[in-house]
C-alpha atoms as a PDB file:
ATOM      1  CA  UNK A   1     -15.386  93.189  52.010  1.00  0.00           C
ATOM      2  CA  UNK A   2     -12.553  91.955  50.109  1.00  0.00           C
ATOM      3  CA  UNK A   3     -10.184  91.311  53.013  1.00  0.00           C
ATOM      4  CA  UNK A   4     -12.661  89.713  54.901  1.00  0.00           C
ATOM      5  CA  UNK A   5     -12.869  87.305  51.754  1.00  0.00           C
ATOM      6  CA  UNK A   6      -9.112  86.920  52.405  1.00  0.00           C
ATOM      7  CA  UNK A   7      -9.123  86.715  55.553  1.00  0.00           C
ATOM      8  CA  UNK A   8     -12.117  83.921  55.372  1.00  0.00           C
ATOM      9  CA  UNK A   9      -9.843  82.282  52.891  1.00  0.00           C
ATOM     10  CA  UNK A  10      -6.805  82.321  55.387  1.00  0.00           C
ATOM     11  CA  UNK A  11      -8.233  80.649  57.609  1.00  0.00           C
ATOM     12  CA  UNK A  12      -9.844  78.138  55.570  1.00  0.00           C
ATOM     13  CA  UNK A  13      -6.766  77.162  54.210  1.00  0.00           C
ATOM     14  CA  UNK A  14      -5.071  76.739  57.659  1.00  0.00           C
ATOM     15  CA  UNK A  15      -7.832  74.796  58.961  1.00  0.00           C
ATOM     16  CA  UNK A  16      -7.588  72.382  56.057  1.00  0.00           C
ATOM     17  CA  UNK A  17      -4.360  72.599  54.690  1.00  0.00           C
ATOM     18  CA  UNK A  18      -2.039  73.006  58.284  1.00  0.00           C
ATOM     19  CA  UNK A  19      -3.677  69.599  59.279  1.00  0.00           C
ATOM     20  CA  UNK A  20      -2.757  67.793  55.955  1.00  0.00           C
ATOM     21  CA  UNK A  21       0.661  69.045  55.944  1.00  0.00           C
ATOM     22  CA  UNK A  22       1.224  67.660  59.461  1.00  0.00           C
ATOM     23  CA  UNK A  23       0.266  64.512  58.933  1.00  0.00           C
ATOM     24  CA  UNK A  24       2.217  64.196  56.033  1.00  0.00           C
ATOM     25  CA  UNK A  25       5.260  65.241  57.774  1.00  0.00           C
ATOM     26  CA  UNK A  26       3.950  62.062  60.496  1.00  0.00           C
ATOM     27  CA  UNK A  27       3.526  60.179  57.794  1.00  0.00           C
ATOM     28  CA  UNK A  28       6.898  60.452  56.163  1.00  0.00           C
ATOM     29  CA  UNK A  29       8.655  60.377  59.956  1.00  0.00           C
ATOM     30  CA  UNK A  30       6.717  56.905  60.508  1.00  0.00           C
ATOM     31  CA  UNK A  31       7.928  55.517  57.357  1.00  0.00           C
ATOM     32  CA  UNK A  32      11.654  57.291  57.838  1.00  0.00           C
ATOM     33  CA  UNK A  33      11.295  54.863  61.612  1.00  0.00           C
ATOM     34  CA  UNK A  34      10.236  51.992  59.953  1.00  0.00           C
ATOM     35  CA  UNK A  35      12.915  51.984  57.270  1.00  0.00           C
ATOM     36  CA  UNK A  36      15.643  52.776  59.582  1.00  0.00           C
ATOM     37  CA  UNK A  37      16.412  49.286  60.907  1.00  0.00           C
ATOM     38  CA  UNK A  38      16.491  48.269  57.359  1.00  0.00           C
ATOM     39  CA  UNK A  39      19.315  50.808  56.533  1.00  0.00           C
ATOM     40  CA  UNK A  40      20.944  49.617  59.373  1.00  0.00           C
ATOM     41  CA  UNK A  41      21.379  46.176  58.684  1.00  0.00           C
ATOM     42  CA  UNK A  42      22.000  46.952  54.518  1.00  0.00           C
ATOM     43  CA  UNK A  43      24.551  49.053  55.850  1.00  0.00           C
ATOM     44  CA  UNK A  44      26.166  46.149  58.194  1.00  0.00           C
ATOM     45  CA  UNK A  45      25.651  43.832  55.704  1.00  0.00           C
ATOM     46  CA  UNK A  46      27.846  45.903  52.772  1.00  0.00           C
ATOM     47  CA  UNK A  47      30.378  46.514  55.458  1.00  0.00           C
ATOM     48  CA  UNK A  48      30.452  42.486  56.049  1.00  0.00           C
ATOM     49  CA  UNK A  49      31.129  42.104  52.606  1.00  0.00           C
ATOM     50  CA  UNK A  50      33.157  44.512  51.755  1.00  0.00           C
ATOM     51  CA  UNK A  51      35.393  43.294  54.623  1.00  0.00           C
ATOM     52  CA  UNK A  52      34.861  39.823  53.341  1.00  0.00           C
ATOM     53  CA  UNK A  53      36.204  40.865  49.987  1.00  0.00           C
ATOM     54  CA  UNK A  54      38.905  42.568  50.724  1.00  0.00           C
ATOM     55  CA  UNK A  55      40.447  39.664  53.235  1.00  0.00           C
ATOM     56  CA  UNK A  56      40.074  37.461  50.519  1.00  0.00           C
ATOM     57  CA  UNK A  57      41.882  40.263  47.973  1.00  0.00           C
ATOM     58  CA  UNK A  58      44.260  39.971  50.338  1.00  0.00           C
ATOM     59  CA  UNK A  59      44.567  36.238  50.402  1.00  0.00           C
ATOM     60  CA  UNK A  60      44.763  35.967  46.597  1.00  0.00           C
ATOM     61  CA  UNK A  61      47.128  38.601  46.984  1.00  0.00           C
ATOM     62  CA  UNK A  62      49.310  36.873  48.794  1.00  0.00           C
ATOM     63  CA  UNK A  63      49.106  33.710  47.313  1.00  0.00           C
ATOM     64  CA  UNK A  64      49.595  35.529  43.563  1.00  0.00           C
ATOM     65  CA  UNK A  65      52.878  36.586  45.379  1.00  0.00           C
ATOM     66  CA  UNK A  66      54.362  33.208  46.512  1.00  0.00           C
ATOM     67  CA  UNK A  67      53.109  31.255  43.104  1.00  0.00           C
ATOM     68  CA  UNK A  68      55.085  34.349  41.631  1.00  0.00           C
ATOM     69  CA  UNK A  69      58.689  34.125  43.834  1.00  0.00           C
ATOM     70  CA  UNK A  70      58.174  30.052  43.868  1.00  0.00           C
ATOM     71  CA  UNK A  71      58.044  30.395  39.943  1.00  0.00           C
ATOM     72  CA  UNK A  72      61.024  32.640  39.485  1.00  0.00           C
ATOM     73  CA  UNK A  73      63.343  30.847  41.716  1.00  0.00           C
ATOM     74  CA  UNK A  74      61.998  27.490  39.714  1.00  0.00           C
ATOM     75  CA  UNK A  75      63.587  29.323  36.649  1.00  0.00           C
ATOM     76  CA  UNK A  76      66.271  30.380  38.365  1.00  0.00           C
ATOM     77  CA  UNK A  77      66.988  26.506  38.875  1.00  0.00           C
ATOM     78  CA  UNK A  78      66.322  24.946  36.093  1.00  0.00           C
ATOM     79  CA  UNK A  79      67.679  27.566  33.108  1.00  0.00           C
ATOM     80  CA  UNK A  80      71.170  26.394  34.050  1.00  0.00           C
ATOM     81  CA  UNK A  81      70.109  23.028  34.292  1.00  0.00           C
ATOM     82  CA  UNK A  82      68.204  23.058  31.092  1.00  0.00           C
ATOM     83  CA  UNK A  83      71.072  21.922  28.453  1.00  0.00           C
ATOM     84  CA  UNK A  84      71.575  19.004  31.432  1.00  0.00           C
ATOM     85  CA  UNK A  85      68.124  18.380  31.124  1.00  0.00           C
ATOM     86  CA  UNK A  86      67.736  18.160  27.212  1.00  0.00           C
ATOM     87  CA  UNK A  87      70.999  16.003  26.803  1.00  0.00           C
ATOM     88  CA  UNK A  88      68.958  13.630  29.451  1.00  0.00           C
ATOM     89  CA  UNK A  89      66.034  13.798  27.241  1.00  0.00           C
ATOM     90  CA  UNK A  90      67.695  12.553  24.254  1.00  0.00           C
ATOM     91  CA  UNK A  91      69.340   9.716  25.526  1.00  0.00           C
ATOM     92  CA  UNK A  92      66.442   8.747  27.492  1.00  0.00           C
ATOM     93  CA  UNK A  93      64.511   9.102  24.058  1.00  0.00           C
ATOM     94  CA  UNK A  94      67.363   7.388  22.293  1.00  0.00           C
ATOM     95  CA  UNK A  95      67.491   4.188  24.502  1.00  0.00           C
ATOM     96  CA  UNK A  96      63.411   3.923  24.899  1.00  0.00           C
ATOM     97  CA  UNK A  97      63.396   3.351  21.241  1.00  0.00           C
ATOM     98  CA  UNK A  98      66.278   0.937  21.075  1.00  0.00           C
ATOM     99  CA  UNK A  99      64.449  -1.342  23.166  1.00  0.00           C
ATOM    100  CA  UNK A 100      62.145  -3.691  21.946  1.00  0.00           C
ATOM    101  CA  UNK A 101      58.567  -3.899  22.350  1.00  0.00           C
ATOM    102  CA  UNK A 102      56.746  -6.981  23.634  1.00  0.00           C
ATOM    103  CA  UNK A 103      54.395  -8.233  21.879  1.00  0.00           C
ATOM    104  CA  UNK A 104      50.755  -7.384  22.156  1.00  0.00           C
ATOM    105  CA  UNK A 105      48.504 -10.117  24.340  1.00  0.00           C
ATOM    106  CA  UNK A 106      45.888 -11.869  21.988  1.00  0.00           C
ATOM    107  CA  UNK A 107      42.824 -10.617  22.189  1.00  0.00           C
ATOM    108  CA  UNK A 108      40.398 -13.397  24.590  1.00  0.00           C
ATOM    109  CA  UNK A 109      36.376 -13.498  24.326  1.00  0.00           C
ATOM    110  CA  UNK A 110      34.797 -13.381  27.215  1.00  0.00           C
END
């Protein structure tokens, strides 16, 4: 009597249950398709970027560089230049304040 029960119950529960779980398996598949060209294009789109970033890492990069070597060799030049440079600075301050000024123009109305 009792494994009849069981047995009733077995089958009940395939009936109902075997159903349900398939079409929750369909159901998650058809959402898994729908999503996929999604993933697909986030995916391209992160690998656009990420390409995109690191040409222009590159590009600062490169330009850090030069700015760099173009800076050095400017102090490479001018530190033996500079006493040169600051005896031309003193006489050019030296005679700029030996010269006269005009005079200011009158203010005019208009």
């Amino acid at each position: 009597m009792i494994e009849a029960l069981l047995v009733g119950l077995l089958i009940l529960l395939l009936v109902v249950f075997l159903p349900l779980l398939l079409l929750g398996l369909l159901f998650k598949l058809l959402v898994a398709l729908v999503v996929l060209p999604l993933r697909i294009l986030g995916f391209l789109a992160g690998a656009v970027v990420g390409a995109v970033g690191l040409a222009a890492k590159a590009v600062v990069g490169l330009v850090a560089l030069l700015v760099g070597l173009a800076l050095a060799l400017g102090a490479l030049v001018v530190l033996p230049l500079l006493p040169l440079l600051l005896l031309a600075a003193g006489i050019w301050l030296i005679v700029r304040l030996a010269r006269p000024r005009p005079a200011p123009a009158p203010a005019g109305r208009f």
